[in-house]
Every structure is written in structure tokens, then in C-alpha cells.
PDB file of N, CA and C in Angstrom:
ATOM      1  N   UNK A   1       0.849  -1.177   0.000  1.00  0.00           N
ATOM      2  CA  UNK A   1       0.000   0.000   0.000  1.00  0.00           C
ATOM      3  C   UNK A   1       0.898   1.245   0.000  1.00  0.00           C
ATOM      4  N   UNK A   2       0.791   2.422  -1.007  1.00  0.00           N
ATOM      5  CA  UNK A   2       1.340   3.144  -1.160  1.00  0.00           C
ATOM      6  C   UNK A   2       1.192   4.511   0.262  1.00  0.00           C
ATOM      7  N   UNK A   3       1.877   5.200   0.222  1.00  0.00           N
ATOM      8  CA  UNK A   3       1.597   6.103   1.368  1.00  0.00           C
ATOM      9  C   UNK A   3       0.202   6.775   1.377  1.00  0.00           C
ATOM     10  N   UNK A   4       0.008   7.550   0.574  1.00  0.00           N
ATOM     11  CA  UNK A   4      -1.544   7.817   0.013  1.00  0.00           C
ATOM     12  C   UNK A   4      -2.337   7.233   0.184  1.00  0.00           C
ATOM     13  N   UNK A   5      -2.313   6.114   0.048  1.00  0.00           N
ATOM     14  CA  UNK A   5      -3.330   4.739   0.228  1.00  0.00           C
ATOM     15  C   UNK A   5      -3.724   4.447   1.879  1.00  0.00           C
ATOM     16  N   UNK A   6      -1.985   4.336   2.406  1.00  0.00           N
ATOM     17  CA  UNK A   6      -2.511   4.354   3.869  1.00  0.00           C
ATOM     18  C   UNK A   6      -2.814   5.531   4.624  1.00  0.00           C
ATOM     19  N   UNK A   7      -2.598   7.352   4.265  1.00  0.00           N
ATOM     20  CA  UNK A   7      -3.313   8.262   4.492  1.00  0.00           C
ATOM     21  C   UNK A   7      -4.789   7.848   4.349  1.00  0.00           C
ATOM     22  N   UNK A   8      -5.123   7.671   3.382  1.00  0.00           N
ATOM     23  CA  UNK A   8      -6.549   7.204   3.354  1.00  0.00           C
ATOM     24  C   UNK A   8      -7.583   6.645   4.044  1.00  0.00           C
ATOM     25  N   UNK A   9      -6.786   5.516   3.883  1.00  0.00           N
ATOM     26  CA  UNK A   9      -7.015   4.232   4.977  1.00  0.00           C
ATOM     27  C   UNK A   9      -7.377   4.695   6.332  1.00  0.00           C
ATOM     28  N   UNK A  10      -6.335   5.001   6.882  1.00  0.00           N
ATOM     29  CA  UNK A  10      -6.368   5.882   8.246  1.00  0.00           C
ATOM     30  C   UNK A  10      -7.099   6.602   8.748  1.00  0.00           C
ATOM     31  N   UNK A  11      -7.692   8.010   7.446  1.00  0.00           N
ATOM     32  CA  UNK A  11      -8.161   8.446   7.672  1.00  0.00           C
ATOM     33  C   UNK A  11     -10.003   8.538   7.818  1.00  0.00           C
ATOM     34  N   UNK A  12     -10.064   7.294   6.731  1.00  0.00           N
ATOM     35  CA  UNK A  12     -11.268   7.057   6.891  1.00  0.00           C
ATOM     36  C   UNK A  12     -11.423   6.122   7.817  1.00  0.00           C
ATOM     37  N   UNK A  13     -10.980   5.532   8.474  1.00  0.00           N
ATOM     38  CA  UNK A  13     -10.775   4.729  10.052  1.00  0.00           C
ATOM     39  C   UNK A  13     -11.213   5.614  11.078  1.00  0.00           C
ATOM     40  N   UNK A  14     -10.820   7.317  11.079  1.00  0.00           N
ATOM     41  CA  UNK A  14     -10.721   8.008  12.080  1.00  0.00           C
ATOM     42  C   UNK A  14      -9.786   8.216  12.841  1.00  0.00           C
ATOM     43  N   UNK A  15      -8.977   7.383  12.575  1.00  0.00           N
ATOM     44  CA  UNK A  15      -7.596   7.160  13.249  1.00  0.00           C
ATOM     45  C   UNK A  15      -6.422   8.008  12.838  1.00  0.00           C
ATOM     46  N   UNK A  16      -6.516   9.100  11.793  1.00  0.00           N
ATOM     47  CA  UNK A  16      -5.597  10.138  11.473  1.00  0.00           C
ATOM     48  C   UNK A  16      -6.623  11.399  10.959  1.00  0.00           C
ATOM     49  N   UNK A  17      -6.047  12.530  11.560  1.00  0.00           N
ATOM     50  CA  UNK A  17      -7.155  13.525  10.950  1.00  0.00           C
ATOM     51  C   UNK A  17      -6.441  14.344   9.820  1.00  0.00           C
ATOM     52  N   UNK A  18      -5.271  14.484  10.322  1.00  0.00           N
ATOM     53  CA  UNK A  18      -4.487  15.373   9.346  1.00  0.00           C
ATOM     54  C   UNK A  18      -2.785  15.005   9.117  1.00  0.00           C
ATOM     55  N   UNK A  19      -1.969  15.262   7.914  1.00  0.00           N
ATOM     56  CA  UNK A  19      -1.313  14.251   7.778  1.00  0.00           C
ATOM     57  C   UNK A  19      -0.670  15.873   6.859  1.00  0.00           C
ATOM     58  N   UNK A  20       0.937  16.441   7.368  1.00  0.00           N
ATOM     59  CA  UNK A  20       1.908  16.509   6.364  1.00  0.00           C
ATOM     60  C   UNK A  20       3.031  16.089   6.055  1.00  0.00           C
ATOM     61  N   UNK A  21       3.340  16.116   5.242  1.00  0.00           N
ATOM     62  CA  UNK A  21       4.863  15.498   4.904  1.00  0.00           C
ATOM     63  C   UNK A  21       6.175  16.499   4.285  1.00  0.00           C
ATOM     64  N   UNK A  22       6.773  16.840   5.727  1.00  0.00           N
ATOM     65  CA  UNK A  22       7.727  17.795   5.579  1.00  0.00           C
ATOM     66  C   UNK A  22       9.587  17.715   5.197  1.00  0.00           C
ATOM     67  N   UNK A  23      10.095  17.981   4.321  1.00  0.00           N
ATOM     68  CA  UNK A  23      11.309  17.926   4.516  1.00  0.00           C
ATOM     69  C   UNK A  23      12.267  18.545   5.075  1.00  0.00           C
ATOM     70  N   UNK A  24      13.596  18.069   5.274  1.00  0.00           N
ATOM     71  CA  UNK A  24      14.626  18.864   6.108  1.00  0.00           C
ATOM     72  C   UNK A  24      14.639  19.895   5.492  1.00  0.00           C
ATOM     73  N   UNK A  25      14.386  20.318   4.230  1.00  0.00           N
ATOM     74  CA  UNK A  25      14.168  21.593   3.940  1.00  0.00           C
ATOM     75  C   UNK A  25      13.978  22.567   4.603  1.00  0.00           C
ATOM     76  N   UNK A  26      12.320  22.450   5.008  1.00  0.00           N
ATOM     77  CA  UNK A  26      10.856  23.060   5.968  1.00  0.00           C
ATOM     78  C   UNK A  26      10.259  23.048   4.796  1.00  0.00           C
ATOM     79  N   UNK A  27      10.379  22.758   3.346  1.00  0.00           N
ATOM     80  CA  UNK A  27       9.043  22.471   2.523  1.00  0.00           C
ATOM     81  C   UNK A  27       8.153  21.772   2.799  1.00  0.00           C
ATOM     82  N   UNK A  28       6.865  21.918   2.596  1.00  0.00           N
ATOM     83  CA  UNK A  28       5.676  20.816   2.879  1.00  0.00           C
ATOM     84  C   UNK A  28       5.525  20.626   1.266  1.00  0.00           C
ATOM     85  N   UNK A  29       5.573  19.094   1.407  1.00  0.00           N
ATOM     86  CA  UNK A  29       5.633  18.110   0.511  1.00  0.00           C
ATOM     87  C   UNK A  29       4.276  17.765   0.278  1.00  0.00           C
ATOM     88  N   UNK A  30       3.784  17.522   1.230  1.00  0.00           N
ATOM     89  CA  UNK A  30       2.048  16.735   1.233  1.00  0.00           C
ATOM     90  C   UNK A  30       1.440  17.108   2.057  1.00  0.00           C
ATOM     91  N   UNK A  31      -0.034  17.587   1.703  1.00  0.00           N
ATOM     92  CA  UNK A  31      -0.755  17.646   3.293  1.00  0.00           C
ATOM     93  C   UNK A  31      -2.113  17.045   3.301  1.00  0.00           C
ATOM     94  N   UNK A  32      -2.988  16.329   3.709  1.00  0.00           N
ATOM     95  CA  UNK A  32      -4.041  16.014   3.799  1.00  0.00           C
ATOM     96  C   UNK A  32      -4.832  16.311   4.875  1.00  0.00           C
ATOM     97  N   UNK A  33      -5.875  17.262   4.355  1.00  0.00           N
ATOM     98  CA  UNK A  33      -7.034  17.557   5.813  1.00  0.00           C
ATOM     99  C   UNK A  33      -6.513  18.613   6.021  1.00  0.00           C
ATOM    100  N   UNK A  34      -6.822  19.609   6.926  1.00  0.00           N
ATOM    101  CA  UNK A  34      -7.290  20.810   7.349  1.00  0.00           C
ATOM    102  C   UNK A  34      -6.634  21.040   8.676  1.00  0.00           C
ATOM    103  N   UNK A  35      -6.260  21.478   9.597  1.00  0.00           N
ATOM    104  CA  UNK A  35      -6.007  22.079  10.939  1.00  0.00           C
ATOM    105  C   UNK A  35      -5.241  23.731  11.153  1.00  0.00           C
ATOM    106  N   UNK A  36      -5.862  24.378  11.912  1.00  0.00           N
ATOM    107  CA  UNK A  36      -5.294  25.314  12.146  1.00  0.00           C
ATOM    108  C   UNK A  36      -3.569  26.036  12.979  1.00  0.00           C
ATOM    109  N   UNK A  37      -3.148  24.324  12.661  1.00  0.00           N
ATOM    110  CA  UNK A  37      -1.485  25.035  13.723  1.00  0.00           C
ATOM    111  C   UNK A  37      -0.781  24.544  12.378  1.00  0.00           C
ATOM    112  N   UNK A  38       0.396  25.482  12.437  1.00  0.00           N
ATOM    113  CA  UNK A  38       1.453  25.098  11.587  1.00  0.00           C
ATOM    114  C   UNK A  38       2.383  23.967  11.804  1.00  0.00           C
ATOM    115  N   UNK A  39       2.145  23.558  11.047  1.00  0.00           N
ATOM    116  CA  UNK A  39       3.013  21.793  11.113  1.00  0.00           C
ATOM    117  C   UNK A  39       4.680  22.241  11.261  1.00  0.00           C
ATOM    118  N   UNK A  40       4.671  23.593  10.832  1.00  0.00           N
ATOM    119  CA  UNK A  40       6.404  23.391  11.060  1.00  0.00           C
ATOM    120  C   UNK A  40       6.775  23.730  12.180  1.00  0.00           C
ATOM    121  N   UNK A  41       5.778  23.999  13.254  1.00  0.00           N
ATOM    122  CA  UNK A  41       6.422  23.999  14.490  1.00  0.00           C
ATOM    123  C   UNK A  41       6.710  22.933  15.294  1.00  0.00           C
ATOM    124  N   UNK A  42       5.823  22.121  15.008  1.00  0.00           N
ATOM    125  CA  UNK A  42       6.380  20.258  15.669  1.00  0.00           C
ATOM    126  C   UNK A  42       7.472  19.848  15.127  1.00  0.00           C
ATOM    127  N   UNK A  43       7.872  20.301  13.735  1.00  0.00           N
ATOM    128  CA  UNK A  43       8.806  19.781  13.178  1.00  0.00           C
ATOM    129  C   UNK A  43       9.935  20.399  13.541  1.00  0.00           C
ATOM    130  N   UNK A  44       9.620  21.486  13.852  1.00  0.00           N
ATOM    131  CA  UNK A  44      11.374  22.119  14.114  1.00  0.00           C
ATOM    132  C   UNK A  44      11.601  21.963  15.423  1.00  0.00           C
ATOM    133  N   UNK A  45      10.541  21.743  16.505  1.00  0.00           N
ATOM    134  CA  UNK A  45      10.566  21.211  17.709  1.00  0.00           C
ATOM    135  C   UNK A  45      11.223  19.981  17.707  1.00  0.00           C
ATOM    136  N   UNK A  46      11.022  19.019  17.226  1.00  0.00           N
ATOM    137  CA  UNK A  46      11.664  17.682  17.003  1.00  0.00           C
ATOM    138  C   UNK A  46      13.228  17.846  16.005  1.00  0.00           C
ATOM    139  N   UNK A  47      13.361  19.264  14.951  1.00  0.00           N
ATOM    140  CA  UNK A  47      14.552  18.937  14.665  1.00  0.00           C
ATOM    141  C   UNK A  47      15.743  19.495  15.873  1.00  0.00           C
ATOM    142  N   UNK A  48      15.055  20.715  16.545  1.00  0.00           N
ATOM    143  CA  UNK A  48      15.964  21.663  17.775  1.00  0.00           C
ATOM    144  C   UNK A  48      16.090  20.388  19.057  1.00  0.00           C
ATOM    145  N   UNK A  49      15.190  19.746  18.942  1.00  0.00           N
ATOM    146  CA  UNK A  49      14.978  18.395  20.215  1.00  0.00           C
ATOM    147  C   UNK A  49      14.435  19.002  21.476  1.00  0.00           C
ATOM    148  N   UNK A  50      13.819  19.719  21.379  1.00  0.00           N
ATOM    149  CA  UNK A  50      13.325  20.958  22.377  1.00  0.00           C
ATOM    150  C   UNK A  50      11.827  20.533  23.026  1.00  0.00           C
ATOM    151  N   UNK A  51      11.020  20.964  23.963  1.00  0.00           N
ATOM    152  CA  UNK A  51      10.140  20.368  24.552  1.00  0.00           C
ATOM    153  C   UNK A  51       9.376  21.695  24.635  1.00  0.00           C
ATOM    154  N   UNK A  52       9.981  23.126  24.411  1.00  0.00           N
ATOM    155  CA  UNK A  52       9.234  24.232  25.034  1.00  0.00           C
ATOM    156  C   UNK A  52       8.682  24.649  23.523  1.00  0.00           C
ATOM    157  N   UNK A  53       7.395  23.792  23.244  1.00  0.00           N
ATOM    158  CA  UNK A  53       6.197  24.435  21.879  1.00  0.00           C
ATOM    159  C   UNK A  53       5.455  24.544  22.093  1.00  0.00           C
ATOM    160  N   UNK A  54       5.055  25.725  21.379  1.00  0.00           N
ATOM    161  CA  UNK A  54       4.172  27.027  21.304  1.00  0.00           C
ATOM    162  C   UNK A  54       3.433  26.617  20.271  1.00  0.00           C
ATOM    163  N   UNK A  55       2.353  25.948  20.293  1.00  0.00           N
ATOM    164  CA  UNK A  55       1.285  25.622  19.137  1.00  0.00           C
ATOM    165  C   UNK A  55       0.409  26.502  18.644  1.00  0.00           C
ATOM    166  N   UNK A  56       0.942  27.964  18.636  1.00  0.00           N
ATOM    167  CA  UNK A  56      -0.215  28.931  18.281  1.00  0.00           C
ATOM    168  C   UNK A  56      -1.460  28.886  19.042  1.00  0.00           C
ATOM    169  N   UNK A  57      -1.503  29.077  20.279  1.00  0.00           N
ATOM    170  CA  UNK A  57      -2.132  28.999  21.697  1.00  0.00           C
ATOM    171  C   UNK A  57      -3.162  27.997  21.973  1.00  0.00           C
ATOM    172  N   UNK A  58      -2.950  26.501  20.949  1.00  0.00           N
ATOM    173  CA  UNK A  58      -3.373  25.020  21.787  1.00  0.00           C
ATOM    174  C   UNK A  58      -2.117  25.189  22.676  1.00  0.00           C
ATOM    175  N   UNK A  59      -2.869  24.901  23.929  1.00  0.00           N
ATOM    176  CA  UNK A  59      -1.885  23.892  24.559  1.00  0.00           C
ATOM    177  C   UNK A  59      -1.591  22.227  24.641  1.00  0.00           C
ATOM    178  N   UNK A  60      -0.580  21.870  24.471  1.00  0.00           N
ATOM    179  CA  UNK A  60      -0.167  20.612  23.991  1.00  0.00           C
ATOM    180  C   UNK A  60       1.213  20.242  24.691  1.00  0.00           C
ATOM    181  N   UNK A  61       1.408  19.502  25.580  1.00  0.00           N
ATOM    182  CA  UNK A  61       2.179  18.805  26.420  1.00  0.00           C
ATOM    183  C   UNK A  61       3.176  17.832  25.468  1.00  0.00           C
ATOM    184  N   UNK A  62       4.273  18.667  25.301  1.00  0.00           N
ATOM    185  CA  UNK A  62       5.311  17.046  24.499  1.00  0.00           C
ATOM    186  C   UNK A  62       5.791  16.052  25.615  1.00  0.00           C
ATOM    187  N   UNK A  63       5.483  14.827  25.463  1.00  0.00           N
ATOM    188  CA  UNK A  63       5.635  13.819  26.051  1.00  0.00           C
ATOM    189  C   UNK A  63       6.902  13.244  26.131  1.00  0.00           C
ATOM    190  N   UNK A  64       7.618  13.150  24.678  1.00  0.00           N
ATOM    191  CA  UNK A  64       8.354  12.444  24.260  1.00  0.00           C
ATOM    192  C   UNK A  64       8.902  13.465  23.299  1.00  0.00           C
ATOM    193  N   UNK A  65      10.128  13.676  22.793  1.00  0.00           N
ATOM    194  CA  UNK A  65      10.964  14.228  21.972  1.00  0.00           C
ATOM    195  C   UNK A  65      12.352  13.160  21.959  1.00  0.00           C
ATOM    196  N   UNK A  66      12.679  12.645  20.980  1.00  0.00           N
ATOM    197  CA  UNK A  66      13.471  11.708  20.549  1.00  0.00           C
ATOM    198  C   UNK A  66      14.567  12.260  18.870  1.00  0.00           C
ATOM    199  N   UNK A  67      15.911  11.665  19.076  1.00  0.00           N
ATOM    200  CA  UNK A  67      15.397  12.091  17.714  1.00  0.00           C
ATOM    201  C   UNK A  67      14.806  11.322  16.160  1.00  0.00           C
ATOM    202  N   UNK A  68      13.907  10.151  16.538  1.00  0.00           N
ATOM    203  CA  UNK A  68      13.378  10.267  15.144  1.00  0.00           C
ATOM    204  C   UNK A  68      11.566  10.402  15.274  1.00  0.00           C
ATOM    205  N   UNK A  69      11.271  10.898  16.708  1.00  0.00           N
ATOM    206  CA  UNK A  69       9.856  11.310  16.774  1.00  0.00           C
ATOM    207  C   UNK A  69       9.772  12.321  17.839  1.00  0.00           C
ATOM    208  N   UNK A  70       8.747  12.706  18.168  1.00  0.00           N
ATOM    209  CA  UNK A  70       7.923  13.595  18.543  1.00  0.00           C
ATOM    210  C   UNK A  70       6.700  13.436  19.080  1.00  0.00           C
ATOM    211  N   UNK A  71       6.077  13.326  20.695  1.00  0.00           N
ATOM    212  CA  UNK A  71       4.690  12.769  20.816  1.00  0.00           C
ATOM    213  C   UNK A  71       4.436  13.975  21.480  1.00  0.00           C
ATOM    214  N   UNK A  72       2.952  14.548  20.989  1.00  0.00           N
ATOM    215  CA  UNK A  72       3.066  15.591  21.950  1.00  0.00           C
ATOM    216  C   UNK A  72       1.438  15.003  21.940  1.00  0.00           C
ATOM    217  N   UNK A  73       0.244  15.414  23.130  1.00  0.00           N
ATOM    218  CA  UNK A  73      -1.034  15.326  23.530  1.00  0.00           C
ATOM    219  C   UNK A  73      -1.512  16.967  24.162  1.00  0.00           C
ATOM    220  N   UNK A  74      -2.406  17.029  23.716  1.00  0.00           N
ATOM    221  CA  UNK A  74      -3.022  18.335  24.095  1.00  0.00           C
ATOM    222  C   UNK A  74      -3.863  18.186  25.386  1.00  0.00           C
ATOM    223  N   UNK A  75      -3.469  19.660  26.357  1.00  0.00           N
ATOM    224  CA  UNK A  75      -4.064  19.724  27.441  1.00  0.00           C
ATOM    225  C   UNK A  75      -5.601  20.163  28.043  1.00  0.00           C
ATOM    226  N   UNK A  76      -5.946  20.208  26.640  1.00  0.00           N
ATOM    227  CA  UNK A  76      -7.235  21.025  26.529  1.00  0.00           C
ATOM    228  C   UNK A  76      -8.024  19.929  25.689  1.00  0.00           C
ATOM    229  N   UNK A  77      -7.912  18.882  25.224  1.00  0.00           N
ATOM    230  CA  UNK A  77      -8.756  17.977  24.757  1.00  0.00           C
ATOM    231  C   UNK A  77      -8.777  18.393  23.232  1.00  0.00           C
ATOM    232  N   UNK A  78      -7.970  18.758  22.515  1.00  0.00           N
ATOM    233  CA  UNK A  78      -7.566  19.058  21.115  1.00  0.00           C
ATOM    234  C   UNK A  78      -7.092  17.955  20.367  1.00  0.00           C
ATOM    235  N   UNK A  79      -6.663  16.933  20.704  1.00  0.00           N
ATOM    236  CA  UNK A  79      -6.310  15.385  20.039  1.00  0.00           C
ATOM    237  C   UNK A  79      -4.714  15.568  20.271  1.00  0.00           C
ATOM    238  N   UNK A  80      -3.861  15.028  19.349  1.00  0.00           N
ATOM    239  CA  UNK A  80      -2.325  14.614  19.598  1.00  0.00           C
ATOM    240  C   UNK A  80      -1.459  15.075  18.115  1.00  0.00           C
ATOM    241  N   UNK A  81      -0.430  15.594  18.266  1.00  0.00           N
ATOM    242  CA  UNK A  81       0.389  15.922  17.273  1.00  0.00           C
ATOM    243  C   UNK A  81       1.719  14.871  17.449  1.00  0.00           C
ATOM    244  N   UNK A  82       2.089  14.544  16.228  1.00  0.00           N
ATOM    245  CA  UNK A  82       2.971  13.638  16.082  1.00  0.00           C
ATOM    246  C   UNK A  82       4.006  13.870  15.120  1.00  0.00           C
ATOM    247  N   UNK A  83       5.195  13.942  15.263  1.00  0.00           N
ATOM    248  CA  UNK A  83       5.808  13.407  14.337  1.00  0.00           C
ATOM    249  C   UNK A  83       6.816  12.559  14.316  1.00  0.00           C
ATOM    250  N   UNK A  84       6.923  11.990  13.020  1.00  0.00           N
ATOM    251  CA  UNK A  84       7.742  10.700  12.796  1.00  0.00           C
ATOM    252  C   UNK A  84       8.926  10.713  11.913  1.00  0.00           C
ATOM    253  N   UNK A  85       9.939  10.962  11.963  1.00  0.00           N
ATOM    254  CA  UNK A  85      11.205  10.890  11.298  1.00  0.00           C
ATOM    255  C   UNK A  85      10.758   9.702  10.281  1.00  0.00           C
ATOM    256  N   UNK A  86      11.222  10.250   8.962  1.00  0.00           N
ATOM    257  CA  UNK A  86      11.488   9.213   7.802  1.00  0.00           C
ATOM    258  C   UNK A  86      12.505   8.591   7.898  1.00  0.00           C
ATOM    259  N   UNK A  87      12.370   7.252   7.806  1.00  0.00           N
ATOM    260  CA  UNK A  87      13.784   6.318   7.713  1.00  0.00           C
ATOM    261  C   UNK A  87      14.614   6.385   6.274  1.00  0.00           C
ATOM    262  N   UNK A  88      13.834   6.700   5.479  1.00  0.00           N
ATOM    263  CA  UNK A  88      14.769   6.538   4.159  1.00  0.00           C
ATOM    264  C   UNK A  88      14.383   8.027   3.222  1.00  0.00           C
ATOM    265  N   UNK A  89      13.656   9.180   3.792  1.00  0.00           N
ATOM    266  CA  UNK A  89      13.452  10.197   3.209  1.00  0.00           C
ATOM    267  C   UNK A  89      13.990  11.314   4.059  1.00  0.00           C
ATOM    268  N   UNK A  90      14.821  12.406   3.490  1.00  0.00           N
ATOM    269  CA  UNK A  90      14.949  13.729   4.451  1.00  0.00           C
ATOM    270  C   UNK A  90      13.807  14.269   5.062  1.00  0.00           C
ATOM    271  N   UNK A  91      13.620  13.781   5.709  1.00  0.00           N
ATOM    272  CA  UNK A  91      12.263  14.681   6.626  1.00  0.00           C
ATOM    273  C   UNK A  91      11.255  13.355   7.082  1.00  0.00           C
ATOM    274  N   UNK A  92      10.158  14.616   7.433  1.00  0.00           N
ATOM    275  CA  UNK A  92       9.664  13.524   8.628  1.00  0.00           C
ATOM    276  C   UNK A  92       7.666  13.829   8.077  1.00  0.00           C
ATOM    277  N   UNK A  93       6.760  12.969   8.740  1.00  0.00           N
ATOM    278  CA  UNK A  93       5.729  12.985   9.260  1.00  0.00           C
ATOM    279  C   UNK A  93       5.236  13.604  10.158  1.00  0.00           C
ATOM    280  N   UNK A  94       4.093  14.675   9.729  1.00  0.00           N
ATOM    281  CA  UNK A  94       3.648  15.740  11.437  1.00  0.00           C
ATOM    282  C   UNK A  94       2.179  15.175  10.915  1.00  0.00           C
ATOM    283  N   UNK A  95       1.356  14.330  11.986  1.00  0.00           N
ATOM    284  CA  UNK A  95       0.109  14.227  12.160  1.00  0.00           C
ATOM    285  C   UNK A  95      -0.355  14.703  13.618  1.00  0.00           C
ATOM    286  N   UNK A  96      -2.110  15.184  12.865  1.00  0.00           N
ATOM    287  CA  UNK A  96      -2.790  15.727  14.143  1.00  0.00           C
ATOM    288  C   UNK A  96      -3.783  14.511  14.192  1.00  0.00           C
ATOM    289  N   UNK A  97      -4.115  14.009  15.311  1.00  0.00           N
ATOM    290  CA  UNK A  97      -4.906  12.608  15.837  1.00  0.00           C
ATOM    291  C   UNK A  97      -5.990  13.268  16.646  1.00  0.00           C
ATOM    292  N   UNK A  98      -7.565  12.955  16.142  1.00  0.00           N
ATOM    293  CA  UNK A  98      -8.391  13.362  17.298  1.00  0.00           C
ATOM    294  C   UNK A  98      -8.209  12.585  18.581  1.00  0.00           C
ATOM    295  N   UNK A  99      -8.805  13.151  19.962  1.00  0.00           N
ATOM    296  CA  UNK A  99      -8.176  12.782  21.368  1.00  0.00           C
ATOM    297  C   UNK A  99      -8.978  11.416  21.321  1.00  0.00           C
ATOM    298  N   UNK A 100      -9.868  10.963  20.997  1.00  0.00           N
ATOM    299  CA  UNK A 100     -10.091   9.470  21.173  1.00  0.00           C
ATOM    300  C   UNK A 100      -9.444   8.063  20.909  1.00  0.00           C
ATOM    301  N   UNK A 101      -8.176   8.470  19.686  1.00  0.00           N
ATOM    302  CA  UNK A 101      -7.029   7.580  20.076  1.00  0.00           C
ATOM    303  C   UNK A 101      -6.180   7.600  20.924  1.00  0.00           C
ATOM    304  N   UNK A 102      -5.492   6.655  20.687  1.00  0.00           N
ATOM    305  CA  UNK A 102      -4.491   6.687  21.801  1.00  0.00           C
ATOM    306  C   UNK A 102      -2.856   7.354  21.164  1.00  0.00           C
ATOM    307  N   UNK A 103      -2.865   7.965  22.111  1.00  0.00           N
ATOM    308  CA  UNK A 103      -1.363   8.650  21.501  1.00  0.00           C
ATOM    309  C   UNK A 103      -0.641   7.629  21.219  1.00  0.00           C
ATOM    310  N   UNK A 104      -0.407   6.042  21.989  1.00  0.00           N
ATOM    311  CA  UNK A 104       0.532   5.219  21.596  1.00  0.00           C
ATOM    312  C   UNK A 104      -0.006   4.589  19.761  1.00  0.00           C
ATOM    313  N   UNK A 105      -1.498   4.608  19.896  1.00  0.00           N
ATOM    314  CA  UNK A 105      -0.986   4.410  18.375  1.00  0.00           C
ATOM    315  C   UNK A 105      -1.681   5.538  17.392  1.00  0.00           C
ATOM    316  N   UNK A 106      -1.642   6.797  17.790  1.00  0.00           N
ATOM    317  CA  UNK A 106      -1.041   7.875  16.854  1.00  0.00           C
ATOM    318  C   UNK A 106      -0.127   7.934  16.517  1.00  0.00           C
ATOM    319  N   UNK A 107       1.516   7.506  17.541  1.00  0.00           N
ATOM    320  CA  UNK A 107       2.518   7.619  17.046  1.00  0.00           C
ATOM    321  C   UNK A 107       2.790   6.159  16.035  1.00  0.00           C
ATOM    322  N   UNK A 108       2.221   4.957  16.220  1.00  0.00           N
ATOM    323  CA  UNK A 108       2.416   4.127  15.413  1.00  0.00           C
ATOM    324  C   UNK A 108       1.510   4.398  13.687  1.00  0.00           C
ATOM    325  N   UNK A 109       0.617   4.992  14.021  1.00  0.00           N
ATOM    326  CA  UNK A 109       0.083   5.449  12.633  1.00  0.00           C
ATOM    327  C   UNK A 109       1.204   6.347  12.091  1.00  0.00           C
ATOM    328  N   UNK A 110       1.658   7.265  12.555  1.00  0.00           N
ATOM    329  CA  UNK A 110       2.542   8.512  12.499  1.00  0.00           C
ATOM    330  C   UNK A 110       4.213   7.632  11.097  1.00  0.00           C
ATOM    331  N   UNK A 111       4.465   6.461  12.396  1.00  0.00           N
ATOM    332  CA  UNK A 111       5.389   5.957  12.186  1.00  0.00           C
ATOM    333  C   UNK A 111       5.517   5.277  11.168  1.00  0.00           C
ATOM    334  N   UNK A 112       4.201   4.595  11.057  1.00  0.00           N
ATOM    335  CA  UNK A 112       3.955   3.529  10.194  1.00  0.00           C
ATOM    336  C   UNK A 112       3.986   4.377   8.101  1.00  0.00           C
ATOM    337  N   UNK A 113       3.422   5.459   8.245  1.00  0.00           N
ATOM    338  CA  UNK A 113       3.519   6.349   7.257  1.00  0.00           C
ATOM    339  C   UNK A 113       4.390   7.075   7.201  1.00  0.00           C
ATOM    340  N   UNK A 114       5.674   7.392   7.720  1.00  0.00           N
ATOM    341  CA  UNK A 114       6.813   7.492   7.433  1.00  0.00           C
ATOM    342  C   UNK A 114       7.757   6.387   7.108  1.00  0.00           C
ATOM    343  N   UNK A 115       7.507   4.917   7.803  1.00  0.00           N
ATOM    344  CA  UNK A 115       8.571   4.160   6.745  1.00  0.00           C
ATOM    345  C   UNK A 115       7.978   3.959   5.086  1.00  0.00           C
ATOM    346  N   UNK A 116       6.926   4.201   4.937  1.00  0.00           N
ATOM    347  CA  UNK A 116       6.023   4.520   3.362  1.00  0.00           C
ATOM    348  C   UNK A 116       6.958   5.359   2.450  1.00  0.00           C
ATOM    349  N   UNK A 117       7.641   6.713   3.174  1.00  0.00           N
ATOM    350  CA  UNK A 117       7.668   7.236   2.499  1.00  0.00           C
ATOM    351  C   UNK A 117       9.532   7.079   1.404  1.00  0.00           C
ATOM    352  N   UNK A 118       9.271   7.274   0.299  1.00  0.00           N
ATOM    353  CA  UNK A 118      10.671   7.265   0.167  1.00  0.00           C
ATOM    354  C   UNK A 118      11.926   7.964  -0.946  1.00  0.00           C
TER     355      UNK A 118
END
């Protein structure tokens, strides 16, 4: 299944709401779905390895900062931002997850569509 395919998939599951695909650049490559925070702030959060983000006033608790992901959950009941380092592409995966999953597998959706990409 191509990456697209499992955006899809996912998303019509409910299990991903919004999905870009950023490079080390900071170009956005792909985006699917709608949300109002800029995806390049998770991403540069996860490239600086930093924990102190400013989601354009969600608040959102990073959990985890690693460097080939990013788990962050919102404190206000906003769902989960993720991102996932590409294993074989410069750049990474930033998804927003409504709060009824579970952040552990937001980040495996997250993850799972970054080894896709290539």
C-alpha cells in the first residue's frame, strides 16, 4: 500500500485527521485535511529536540521528543500531534490525531507512514 493509500485508509478509520509530509528543507511536501497550527512547528521542535512548543495557543504537552519522533497530547482535549522521522526520506511525518485515540498508536500510525515514504 502506497503512502496515500494508507493516508486514506487511516483516515477514513478516524484514526488520522491530518497528515503533512515535511522535509529537512521546511518544505511541505504533502498535506491532507485541514487544521489550524502550523506543522512546522512540531517539526522544528523535534529537529531543535526541544520540549518548550508554542502551538499557536493550543496547549499541547510534548511527552516524548526523541530524535526520530515527537509525541506531543493536548491539554485542553484538542487530540495529539505527532511526528515521525522518515527512515529513508529527508524529513519527517507531522500528524494531528483526534483525542479518542491513543497517543501510543497515533505515534504508530505517524510511524507507520513514514517508513512509506521514500
Amino acid at each position: 500500500m502506497s503512502f496515500q493509500e494508507e493516508v486514506a485508509k487511516l483516515a477514513q478509520e478516524g484514526s488520522i485527521g491530518v497528515v503533512w509530509l515535511i522535509g529537512d528543507d521546511e518544505k511541505i511536501y504533502y498535506t491532507y485535511g485541514e487544521w489550524g497550527v502550523d506543522p512546522l512547528i512540531p517539526f522544528r521542535a523535534l529537529k531543535n529536540q526541544t520540549r518548550d512548543v508554542d502551538f499557536g495557543g493550543m496547549r499541547f504537552a510534548v511527552i516524548t521528543v526523541a530524535p526520530d519522533r515527537l509525541i506531543s497530547t493536548s491539554t485542553t482535549g484538542h487530540g495529539h500531534v505527532m511526528v515521525a522521522k522518515c527512515p529513508k526520506w529527508a524529513g519527517a511525518v507531522v500528524t494531528w490525531t483526534p483525542k479518542e485515540i491513543l497517543n501510543t498508536v497515533a505515534f504508530a500510525n505517524a510511524a507507520r507512514l513514514a517508513g512509506k515514504v521514500r
